[in-house]
Protein backbone atom coordinates (compact mmCIF):
# COMPACT_ATOMS: atom_id res chain seq x y z
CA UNK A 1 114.62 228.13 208.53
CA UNK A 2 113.42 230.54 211.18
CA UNK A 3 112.59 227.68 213.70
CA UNK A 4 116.70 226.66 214.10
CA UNK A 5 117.82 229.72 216.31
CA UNK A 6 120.72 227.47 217.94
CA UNK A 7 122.29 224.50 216.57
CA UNK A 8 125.00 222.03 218.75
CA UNK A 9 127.46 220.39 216.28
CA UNK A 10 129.83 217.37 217.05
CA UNK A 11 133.13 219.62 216.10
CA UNK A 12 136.44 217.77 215.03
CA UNK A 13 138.07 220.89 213.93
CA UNK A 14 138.95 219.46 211.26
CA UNK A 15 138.19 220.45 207.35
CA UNK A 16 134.55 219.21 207.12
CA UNK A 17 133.14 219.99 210.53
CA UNK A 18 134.88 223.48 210.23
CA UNK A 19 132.99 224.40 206.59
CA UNK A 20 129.88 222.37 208.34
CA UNK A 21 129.92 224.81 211.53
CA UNK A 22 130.34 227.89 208.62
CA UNK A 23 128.13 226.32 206.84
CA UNK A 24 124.93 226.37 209.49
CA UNK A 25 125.64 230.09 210.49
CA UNK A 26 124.77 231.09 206.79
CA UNK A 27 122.39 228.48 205.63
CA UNK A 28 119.96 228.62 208.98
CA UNK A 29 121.36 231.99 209.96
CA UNK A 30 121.60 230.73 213.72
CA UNK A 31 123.92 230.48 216.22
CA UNK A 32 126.19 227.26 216.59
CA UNK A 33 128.00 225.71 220.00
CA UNK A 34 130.05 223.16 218.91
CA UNK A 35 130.73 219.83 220.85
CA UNK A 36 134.75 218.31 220.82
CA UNK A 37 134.89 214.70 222.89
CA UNK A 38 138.12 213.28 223.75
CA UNK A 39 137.13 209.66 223.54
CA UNK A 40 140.68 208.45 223.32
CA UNK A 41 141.38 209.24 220.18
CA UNK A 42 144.80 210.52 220.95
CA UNK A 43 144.87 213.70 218.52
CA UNK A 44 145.77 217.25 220.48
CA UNK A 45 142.57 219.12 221.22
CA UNK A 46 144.30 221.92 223.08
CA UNK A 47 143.29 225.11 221.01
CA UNK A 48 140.25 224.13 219.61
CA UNK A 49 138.21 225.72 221.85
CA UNK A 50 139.44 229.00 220.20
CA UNK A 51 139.29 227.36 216.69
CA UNK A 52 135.73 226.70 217.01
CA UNK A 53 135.06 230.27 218.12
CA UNK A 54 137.27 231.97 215.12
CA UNK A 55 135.62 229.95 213.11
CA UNK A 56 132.60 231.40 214.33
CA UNK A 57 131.04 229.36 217.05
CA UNK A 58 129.33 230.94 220.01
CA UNK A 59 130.60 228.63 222.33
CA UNK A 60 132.77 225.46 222.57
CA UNK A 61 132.64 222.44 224.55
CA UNK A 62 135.89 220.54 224.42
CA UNK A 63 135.15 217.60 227.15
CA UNK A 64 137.02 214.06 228.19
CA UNK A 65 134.56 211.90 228.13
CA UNK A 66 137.38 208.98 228.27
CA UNK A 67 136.31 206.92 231.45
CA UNK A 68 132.66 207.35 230.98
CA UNK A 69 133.40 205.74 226.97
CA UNK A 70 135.17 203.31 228.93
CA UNK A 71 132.83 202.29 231.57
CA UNK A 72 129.19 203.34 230.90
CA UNK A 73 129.52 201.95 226.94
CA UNK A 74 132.59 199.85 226.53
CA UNK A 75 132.35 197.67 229.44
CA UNK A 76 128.75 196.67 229.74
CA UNK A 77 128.85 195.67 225.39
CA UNK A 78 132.22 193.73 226.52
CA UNK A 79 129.83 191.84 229.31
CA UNK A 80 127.95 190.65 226.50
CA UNK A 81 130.46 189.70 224.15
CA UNK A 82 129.53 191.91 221.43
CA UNK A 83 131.00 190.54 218.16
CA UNK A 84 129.26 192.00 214.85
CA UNK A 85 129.26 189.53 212.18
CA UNK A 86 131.33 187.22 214.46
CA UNK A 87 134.32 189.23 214.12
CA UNK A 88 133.91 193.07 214.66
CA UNK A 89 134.32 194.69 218.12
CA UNK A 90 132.32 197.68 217.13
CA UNK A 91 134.87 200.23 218.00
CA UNK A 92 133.27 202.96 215.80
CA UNK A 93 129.27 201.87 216.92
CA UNK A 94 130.46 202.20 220.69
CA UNK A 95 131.30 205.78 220.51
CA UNK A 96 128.55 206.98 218.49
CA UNK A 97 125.97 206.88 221.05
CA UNK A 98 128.28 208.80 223.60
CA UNK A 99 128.31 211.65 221.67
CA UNK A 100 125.00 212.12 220.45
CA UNK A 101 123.45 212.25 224.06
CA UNK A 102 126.11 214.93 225.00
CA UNK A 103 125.19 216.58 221.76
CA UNK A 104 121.41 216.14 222.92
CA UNK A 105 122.54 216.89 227.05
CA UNK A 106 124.17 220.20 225.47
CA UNK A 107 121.05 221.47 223.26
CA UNK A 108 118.69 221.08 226.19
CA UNK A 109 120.92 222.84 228.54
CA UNK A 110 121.53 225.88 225.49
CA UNK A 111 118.15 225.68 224.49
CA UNK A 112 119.06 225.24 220.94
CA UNK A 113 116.37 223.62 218.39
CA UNK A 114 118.68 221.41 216.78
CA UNK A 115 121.83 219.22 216.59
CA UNK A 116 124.12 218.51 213.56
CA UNK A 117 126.88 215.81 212.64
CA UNK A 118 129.48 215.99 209.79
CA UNK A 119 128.13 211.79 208.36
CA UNK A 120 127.93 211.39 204.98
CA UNK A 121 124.25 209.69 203.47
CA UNK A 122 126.19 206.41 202.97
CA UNK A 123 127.53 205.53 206.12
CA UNK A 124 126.06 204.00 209.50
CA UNK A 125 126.88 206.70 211.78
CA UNK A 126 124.39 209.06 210.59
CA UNK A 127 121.74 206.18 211.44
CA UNK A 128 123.78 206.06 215.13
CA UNK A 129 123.52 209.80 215.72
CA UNK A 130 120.21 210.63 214.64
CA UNK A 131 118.83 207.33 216.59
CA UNK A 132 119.94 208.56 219.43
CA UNK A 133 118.63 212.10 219.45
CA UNK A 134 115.01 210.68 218.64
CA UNK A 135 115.30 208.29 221.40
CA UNK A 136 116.81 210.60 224.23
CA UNK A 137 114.67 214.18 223.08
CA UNK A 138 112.35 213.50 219.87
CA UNK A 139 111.46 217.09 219.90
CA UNK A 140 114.98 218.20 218.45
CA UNK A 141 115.98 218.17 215.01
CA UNK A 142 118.44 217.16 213.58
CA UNK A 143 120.66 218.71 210.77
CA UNK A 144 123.26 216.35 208.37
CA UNK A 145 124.74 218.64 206.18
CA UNK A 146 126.64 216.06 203.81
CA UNK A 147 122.09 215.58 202.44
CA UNK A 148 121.50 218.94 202.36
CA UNK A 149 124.76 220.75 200.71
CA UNK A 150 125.82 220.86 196.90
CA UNK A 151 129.37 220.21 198.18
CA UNK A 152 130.48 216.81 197.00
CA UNK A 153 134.39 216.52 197.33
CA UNK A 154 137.65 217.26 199.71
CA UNK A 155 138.10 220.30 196.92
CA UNK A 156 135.03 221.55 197.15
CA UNK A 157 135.33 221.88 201.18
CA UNK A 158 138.76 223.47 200.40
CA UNK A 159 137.32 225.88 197.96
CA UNK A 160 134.44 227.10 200.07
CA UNK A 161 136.49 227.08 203.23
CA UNK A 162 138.89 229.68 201.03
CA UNK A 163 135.74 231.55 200.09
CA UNK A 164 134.41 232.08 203.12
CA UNK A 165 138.37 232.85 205.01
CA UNK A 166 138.12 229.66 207.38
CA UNK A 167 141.08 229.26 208.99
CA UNK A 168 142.11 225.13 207.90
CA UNK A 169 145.31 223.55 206.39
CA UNK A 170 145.16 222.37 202.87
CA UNK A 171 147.15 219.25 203.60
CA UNK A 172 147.28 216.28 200.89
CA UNK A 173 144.35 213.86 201.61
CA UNK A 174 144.91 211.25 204.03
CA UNK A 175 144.93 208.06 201.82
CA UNK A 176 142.63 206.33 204.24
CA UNK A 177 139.58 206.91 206.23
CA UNK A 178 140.22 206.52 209.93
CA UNK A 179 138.10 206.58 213.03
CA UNK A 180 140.03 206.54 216.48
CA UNK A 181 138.96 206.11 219.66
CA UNK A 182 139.93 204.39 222.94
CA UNK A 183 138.71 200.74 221.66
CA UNK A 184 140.33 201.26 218.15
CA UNK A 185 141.41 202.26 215.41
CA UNK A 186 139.55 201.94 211.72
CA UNK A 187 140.52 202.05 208.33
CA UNK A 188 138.69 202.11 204.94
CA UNK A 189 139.54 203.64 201.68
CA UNK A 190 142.15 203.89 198.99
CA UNK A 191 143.48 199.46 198.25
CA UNK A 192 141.04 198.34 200.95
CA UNK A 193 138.15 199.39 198.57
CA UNK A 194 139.23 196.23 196.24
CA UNK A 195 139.00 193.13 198.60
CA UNK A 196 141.39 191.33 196.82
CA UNK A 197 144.00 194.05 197.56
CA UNK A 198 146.49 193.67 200.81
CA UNK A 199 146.74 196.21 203.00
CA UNK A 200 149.22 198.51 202.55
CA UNK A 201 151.68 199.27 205.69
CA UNK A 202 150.27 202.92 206.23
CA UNK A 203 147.10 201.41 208.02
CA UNK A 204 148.88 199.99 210.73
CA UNK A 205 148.73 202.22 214.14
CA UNK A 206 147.92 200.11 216.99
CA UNK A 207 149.38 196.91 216.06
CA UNK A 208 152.31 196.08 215.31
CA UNK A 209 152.71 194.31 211.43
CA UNK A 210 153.33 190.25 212.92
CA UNK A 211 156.87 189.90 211.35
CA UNK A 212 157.78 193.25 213.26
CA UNK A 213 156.24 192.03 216.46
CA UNK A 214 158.85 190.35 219.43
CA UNK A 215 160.08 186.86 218.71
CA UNK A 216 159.23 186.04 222.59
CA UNK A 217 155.63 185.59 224.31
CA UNK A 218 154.83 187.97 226.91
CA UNK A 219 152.08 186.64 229.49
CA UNK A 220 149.61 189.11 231.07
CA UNK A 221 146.62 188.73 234.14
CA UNK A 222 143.53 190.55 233.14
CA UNK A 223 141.03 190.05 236.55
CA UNK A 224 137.10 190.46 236.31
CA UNK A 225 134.57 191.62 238.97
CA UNK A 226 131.20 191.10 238.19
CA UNK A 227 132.04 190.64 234.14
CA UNK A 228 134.00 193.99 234.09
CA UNK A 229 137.91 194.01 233.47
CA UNK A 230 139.42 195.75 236.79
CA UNK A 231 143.58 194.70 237.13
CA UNK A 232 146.00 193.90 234.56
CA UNK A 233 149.08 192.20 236.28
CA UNK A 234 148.08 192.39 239.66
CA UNK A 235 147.19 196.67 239.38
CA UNK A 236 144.15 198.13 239.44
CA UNK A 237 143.61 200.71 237.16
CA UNK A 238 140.26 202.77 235.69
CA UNK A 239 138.32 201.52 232.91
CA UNK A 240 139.90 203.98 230.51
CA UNK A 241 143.52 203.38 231.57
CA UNK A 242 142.96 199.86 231.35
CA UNK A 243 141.98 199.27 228.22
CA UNK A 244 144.97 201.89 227.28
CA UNK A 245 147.33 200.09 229.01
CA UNK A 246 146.34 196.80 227.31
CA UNK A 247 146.46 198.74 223.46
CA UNK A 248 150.49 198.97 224.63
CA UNK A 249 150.59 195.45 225.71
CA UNK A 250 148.51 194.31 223.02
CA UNK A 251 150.07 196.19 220.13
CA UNK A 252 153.03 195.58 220.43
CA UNK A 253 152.48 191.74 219.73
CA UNK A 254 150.32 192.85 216.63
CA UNK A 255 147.11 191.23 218.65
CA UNK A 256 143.66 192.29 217.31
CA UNK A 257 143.73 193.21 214.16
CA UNK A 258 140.96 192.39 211.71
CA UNK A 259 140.60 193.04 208.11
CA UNK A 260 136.88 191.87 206.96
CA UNK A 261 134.05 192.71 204.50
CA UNK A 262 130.98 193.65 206.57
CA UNK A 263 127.09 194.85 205.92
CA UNK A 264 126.20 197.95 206.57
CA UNK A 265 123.41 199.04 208.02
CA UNK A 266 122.00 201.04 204.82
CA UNK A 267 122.33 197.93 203.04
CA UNK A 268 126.10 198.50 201.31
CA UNK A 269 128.89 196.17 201.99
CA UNK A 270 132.06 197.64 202.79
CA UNK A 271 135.82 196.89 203.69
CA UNK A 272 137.98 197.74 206.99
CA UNK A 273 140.22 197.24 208.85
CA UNK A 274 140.11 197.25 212.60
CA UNK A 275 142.82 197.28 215.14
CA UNK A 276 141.46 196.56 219.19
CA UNK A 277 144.21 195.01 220.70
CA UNK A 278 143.34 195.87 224.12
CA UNK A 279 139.22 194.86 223.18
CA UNK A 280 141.12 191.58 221.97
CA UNK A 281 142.70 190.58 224.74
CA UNK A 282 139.51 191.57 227.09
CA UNK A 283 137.32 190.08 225.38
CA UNK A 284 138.77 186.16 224.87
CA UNK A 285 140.18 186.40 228.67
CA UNK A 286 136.47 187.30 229.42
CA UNK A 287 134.79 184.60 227.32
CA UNK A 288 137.31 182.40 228.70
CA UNK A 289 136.18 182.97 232.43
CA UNK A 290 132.83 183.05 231.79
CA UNK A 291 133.38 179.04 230.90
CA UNK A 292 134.76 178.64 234.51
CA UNK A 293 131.82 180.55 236.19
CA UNK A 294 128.73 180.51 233.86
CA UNK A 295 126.01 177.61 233.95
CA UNK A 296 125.39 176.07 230.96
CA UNK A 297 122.22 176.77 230.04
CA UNK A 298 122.45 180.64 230.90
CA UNK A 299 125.90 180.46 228.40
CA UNK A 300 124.12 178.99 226.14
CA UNK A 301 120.78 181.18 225.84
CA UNK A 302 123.34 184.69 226.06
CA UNK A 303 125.03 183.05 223.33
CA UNK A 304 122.40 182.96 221.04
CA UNK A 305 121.55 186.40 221.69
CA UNK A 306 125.00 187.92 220.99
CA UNK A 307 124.27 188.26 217.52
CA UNK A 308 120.87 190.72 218.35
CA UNK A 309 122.67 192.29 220.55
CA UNK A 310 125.43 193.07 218.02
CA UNK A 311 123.10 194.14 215.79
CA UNK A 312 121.84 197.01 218.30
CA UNK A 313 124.76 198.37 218.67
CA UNK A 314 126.01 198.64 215.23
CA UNK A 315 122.85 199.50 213.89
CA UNK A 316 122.67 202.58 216.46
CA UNK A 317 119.66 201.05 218.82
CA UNK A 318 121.86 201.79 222.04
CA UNK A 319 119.30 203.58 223.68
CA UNK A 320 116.49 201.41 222.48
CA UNK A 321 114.24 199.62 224.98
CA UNK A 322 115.19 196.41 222.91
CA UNK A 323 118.97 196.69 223.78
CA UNK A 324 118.48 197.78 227.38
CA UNK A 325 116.10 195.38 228.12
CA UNK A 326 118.80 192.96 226.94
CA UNK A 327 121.53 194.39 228.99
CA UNK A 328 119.67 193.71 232.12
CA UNK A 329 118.93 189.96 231.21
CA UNK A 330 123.08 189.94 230.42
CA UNK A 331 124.38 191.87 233.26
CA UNK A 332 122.47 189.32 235.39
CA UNK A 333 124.46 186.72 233.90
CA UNK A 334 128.00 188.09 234.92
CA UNK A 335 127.09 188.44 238.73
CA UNK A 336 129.31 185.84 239.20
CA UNK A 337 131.85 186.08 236.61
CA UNK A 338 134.57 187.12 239.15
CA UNK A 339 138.16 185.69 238.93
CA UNK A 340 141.81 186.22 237.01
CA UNK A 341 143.10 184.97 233.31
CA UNK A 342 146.32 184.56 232.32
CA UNK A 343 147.24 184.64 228.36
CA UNK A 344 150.18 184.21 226.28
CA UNK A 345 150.25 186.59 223.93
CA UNK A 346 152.26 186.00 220.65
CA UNK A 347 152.45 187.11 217.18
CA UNK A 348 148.77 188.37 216.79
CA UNK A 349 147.36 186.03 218.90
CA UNK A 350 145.79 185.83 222.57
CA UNK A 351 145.97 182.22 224.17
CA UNK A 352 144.22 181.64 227.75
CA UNK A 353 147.12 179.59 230.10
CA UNK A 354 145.11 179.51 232.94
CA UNK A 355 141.84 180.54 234.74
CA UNK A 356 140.37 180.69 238.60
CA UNK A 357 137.53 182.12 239.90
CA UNK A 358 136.03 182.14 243.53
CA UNK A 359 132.63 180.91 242.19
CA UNK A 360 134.45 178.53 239.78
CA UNK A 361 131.88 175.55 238.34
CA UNK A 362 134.46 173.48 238.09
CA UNK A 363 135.03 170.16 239.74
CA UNK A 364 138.43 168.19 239.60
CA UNK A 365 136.52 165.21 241.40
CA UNK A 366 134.12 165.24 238.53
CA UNK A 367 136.10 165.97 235.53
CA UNK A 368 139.14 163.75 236.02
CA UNK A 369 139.82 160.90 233.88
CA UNK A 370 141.31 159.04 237.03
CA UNK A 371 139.41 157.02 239.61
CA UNK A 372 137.20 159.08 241.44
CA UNK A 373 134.28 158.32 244.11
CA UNK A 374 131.18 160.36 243.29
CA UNK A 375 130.54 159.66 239.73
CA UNK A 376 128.74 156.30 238.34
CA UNK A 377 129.60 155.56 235.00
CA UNK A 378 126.90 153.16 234.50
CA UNK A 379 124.06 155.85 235.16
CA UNK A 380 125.02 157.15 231.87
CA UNK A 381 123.79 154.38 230.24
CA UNK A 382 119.91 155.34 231.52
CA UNK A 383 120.52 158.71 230.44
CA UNK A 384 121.58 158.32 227.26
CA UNK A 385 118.29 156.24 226.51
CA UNK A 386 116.13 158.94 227.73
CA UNK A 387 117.95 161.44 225.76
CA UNK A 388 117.67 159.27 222.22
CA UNK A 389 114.17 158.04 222.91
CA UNK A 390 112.56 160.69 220.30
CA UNK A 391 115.58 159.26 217.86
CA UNK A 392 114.88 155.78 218.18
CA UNK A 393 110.83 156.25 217.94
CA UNK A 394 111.69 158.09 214.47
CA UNK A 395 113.35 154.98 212.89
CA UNK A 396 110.59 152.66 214.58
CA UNK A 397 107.49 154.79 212.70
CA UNK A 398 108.77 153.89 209.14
């Protein structure tokens, strides 16, 4: 093990990530600077600088990393409608990314050999984090200590973090496993593993259960520039306070959550729950502009690549050339998607009232069912012959 002198770890502070950071100092007999990122996920980080180095760290990074989440990850998979499986916002996927190149950013400017994550084998964020170190420095290795240790349970950790005088609180296991972040929040675990099961009122935190949520409709203005969300109700706000601001909005109607069975990456399926309200509303007032402002044909050829591009992202390919190849193709596509939506929302739903856009498609004189001066009905006739010809030579062949 005499290669690892330095290790960067992605530090929660929390029971596994403190053994994990213990854990490294013995097993590679290195040093260890551990990583903290405040993506949003609202839980204190003050002190956990000094946690990290009690618990034997070298150094700490504790950084807010909330408006570049927000508008260097967030926004540009929101231009492309990113919907995994047709339903999932990727709120976990997103974030992964993020903080493996700050992991990798960090171990180039410490010079360490090596960075580590607390993932277990089963999930898809070890494919995320590890994806992204080979594609941003392939020289570093990487360390995931949930394939290397002997330690398989919550009792385990407790027992070697006793052992070895690491400073955690035995509190009762959480019933659920949660990921939080700016976008969302996640659930998985305890009923949700049977798919028949409902899901119990403990994994509810952004949104509101429906028959708790107000018996009157609140209406909100989300306006775009260039495909990105920049004003809710007529103020302008950062990308990260946006999207906040829209969770309370959002939330409180019970708008954007999602309870699904999904594929994993690593070929498993699994059950969650997902709460985005503020992703929610975003996204449908953003698909619903994009029909006001986007040609057909370009809608229609993005559409069919939503899927792949999905797919990326959960599957941990953000930095691939694939995926930002992609981007380029779709962020040429919102140019002109430019304008204001207004939406009801209303017991855990998000309903477009009205659209306008300064490069709107629409036309009134072409659309309208009354009289009108500058459409020919008859010329329909010729086109729908030339359309049908291949359908009528089919039928005239047998």
């Amino acid at each position: 093990m005499s290669d690892v002198k330095k290790v960067v770890l992605a530090y929660s502070g929390g029971l596994d990530t403190s053994v994990i950071l213990n854990w490294l100092r013995k097993r590679y007999d290195c040093e260890v600077v551990t990583l903290t990122a405040d993506l949003g996920q609202g839980e204190e980080l003050d002190g956990l600088e000094r946690k990290a180095i009690d618990t034997g760290a070298s150094k700490a990074y504790v950084e807010d990393l909330r408006e570049e989440f927000a508008r260097e990850f967030i926004f540009p998979m929101f231009r492309a409608n990113a919907l995994y499986e047709g339903r999932y916002l990727l709120g976990t996927a997103i974030a992964r990314p993020l903080i493996a190149k700050r992991l990798v950013e960090i171990a180039e400017a410490e010079g360490a050999q090596a960075v580590a994550h607390g993932a277990t084998g089963k999930g898809n964020d070890q494919v995320r984090f590890e994806l992204t170190a080979m594609a941003l420095n392939p020289g570093l290795r990487t360390i995931a200590p949930w394939r290397e240790w002997d330690l398989k349970s919550r009792s385990d950790l407790l027992r070697f973090a006793e052992a070895a005088g690491i400073p955690v609180q035995a509190s009762r296991e959480k019933p659920y496993s949660m990921d939080a972040n700016l976008l969302h929040v996640s659930f998985e675990g305890a009923e949700l593993e049977d798919p028949w099961s409902e899901p119990g009122p403990g994994c509810y935190r952004l949104c509101r259960p429906l028959d708790q949520a107000p018996d009157r409709a609140e209406t909100v203005e989300i306006e775009f520039e260039a495909g990105d969300p920049v004003a809710v109700n007529g103020r302008v706000l950062s990308p990260a306070a946006l999207i906040q601001t829209l969770n309370e909005i959002g939330g409180r109607h019970g708008v954007g959550r999602v309870d699904m069975v999904e594929n994993r990456f690593v070929g498993m399926k699994s059950r969650g729950v997902y709460e985005t309200p503020g992703g929610t509303i975003i996204h449908v007032a953003h698909r619903d502009l994009e029909g006001l402002c986007l040609d057909r044909e370009v809608m229609h050829l993005r559409d069919g690549l939503i899927p792949r591009y999905a797919e990326m992202v959960y599957y941990g390919f953000w930095f691939a050339p694939e995926r930002e190849a992609l981007q380029a193709m779709i962020d040429k596509t919102q140019e002109r998607v430019s304008g204001t939506v207004r939406l009801r929302l209303y017991k855990g739903n998000a309903t477009p009232l009205g659209r306008r856009s300064p490069h709107s498609m629409y036309r009134a004189d072409l659309a309208t069912f009354e009289k009108d001066e500058v459409y020919n009905q008859a010329d329909a006739e010729g086109f729908i012959r030339l359309v049908g010809l291949r359908l009528a030579g089919r039928m005239s062949g047998k």
